[in-house]
Protein backbone atom coordinates (compact mmCIF):
# COMPACT_ATOMS: atom_id res chain seq x y z
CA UNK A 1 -1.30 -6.03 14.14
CA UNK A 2 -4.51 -7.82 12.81
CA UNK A 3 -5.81 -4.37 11.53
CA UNK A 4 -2.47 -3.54 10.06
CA UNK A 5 -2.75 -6.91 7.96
CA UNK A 6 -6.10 -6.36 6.98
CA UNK A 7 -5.96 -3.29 5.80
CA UNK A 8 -3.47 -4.02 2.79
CA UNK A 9 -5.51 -7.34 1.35
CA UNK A 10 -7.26 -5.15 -1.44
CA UNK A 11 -3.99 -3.87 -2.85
CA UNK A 12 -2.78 -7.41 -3.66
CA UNK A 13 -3.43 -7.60 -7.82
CA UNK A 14 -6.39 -9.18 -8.55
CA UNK A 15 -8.04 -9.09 -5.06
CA UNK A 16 -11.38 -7.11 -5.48
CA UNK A 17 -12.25 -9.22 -8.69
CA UNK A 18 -12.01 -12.58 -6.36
CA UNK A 19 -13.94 -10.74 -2.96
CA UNK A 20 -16.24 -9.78 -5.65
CA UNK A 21 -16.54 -13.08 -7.27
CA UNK A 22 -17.02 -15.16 -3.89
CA UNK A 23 -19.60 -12.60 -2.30
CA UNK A 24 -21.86 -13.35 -5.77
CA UNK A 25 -21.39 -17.43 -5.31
CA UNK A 26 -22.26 -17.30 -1.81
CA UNK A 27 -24.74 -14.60 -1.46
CA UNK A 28 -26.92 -16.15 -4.53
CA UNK A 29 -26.15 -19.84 -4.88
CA UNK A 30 -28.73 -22.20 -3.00
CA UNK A 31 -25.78 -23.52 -0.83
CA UNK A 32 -24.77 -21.14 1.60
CA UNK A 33 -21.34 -23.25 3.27
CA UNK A 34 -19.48 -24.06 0.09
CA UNK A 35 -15.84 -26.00 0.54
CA UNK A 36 -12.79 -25.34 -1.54
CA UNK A 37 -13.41 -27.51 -4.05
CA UNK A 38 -16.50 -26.50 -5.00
CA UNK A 39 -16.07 -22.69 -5.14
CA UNK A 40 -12.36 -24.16 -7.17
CA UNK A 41 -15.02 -25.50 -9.90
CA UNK A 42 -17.79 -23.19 -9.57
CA UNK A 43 -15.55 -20.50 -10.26
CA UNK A 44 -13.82 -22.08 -12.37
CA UNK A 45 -10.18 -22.34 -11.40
CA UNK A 46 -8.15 -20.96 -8.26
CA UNK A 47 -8.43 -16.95 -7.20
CA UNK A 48 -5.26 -14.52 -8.53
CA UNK A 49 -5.00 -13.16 -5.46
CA UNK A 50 -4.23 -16.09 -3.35
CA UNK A 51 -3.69 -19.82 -3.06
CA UNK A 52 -7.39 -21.02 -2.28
CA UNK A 53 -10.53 -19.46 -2.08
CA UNK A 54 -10.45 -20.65 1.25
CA UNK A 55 -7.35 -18.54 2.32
CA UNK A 56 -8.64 -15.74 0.74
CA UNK A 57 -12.07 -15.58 3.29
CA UNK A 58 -9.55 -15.72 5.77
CA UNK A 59 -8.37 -12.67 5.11
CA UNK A 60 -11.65 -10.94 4.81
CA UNK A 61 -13.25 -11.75 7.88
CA UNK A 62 -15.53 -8.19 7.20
CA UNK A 63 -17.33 -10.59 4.50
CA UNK A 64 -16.65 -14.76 4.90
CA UNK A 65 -16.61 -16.80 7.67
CA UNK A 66 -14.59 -19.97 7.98
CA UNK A 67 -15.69 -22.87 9.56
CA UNK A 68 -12.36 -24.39 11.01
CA UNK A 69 -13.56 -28.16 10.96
CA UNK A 70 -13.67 -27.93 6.96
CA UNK A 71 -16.84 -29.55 6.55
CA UNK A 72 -18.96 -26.79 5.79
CA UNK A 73 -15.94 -24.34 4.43
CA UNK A 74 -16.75 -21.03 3.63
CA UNK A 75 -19.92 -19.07 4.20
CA UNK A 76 -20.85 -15.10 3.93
CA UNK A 77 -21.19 -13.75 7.23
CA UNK A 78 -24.54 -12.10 5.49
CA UNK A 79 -25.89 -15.00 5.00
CA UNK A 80 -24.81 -17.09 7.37
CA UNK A 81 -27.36 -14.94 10.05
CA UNK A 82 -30.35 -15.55 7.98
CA UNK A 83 -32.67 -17.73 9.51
CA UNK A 84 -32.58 -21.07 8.17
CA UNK A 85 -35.30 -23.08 6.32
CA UNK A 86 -34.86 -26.73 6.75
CA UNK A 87 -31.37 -27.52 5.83
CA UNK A 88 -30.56 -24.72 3.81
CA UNK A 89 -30.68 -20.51 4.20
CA UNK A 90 -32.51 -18.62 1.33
CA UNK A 91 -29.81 -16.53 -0.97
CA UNK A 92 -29.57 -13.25 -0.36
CA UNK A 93 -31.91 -10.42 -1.97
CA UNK A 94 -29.96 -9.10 -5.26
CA UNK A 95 -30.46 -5.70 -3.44
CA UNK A 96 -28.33 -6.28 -0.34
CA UNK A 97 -25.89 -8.28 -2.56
CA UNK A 98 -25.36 -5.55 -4.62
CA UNK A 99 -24.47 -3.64 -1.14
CA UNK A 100 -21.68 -5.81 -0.32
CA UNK A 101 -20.42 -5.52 -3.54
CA UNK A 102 -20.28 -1.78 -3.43
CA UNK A 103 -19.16 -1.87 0.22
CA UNK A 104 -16.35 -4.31 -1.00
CA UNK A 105 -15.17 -1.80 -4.14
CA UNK A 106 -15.29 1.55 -1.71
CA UNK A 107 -12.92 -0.63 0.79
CA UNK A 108 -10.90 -0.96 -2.01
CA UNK A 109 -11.15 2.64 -2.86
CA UNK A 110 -10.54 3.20 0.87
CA UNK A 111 -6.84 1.45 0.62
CA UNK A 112 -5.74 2.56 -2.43
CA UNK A 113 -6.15 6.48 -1.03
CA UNK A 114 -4.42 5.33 1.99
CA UNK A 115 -1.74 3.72 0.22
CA UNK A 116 -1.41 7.12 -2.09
CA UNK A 117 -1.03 9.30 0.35
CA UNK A 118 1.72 9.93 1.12
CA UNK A 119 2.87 10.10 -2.94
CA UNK A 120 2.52 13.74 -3.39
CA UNK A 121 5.36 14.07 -0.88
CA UNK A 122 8.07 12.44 -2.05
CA UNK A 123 9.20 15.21 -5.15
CA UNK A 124 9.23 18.04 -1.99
CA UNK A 125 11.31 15.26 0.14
CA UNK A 126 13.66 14.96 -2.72
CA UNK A 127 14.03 18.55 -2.94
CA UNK A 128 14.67 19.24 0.34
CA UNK A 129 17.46 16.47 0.49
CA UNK A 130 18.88 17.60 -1.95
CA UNK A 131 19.26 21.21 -1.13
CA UNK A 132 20.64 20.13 2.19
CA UNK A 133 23.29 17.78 0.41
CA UNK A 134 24.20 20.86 -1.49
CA UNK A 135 24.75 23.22 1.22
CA UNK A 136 26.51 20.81 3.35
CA UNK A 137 28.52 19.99 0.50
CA UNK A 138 29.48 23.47 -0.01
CA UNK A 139 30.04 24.46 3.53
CA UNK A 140 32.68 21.49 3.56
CA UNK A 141 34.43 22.58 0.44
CA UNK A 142 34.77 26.01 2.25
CA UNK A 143 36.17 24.79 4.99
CA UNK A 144 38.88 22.60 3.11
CA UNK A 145 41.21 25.49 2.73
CA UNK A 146 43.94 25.68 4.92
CA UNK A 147 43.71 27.81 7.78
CA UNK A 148 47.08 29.67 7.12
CA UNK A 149 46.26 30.29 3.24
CA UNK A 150 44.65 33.45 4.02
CA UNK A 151 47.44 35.06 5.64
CA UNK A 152 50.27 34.56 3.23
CA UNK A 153 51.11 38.22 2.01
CA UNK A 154 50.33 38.85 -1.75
CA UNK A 155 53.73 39.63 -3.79
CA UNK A 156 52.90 43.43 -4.71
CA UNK A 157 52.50 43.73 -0.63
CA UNK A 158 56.17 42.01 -0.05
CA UNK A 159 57.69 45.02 -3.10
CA UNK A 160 59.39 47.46 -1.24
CA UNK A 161 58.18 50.88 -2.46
CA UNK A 162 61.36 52.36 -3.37
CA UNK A 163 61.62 49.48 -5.97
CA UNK A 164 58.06 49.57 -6.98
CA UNK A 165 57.73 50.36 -11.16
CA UNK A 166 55.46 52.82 -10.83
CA UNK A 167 56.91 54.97 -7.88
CA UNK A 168 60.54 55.77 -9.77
CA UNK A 169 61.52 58.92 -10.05
């Protein structure tokens, strides 16, 4: 179920722009744990894609982890397994950045394929629907007729042939 979820957060409008936008913060600012409010200003207003920017790591977990307590907020998993100097962690290289900003646009890629699928299908499902409404409908307006219908004897059959116009002498 947890996969299933997952798996349909980059088709939400908006979403790779804000995954994009919150790997850059934390992979390159000098604070590594950011909170809502400060990613709110730094990036100047809330995502599009979801209420906080804190909700939005939470359904990522393949980038940003959440620290629960909310003192430290959000950090990038990346990151976050650096080893630390002092108080802080060092930001990221711009090389591996640049990775998880490609890996984060070919997961995107990933779902919208997934999600398009199954769209070449639906014309041949239509079609075949329909032909079977047809021919069901036409069976049934075969079988409508009365049973007896077919049996009734045509007038010229009913004529006697002695009285028949064409057989006088």
């Amino acid at each position: 179920m947890f996969c299933r979820r997952t798996e349909l957060q980059y088709l939400k409008p908006g979403r790779l722009s804000d995954v994009m936008a919150l790997i850059q913060i934390l992979a390159l600012d000098e604070d590594s744990h950011r909170r809502d409010e400060g990613l709110t200003e730094e990036l100047q207003g809330p995502p599009k894609s979801s209420s906080s920017w804190r909700d939005l790591a939470l359904e990522h977990p393949e980038f940003f982890r959440v620290r629960r307590d909310g003192l430290r907020g959000v950090a990038l998993v990346a990151r976050h397994v650096l080893p630390q100097e002092g108080e802080k962690r060092r930001p990221l290289p711009l090389e591996f950045t640049g990775h998880l900003l490609q890996a984060a646009i070919e997961l995107h890629d990933r779902q919208i394929r997934r999600n398009d699928r199954w769209t070449y299908l639906i014309p041949i499902w239509v079609a075949l629907i329909a032909g079977i409404f047809s021919l069901v409908v036409a069976f049934a307006g075969k079988t409508k007729t009365e049973p007896n219908q077919a049996l009734l004897p045509t007038p010229t059959a009913v004529t006697p042939a002695a009285t028949h116009p064409s057989r006088q002498p």
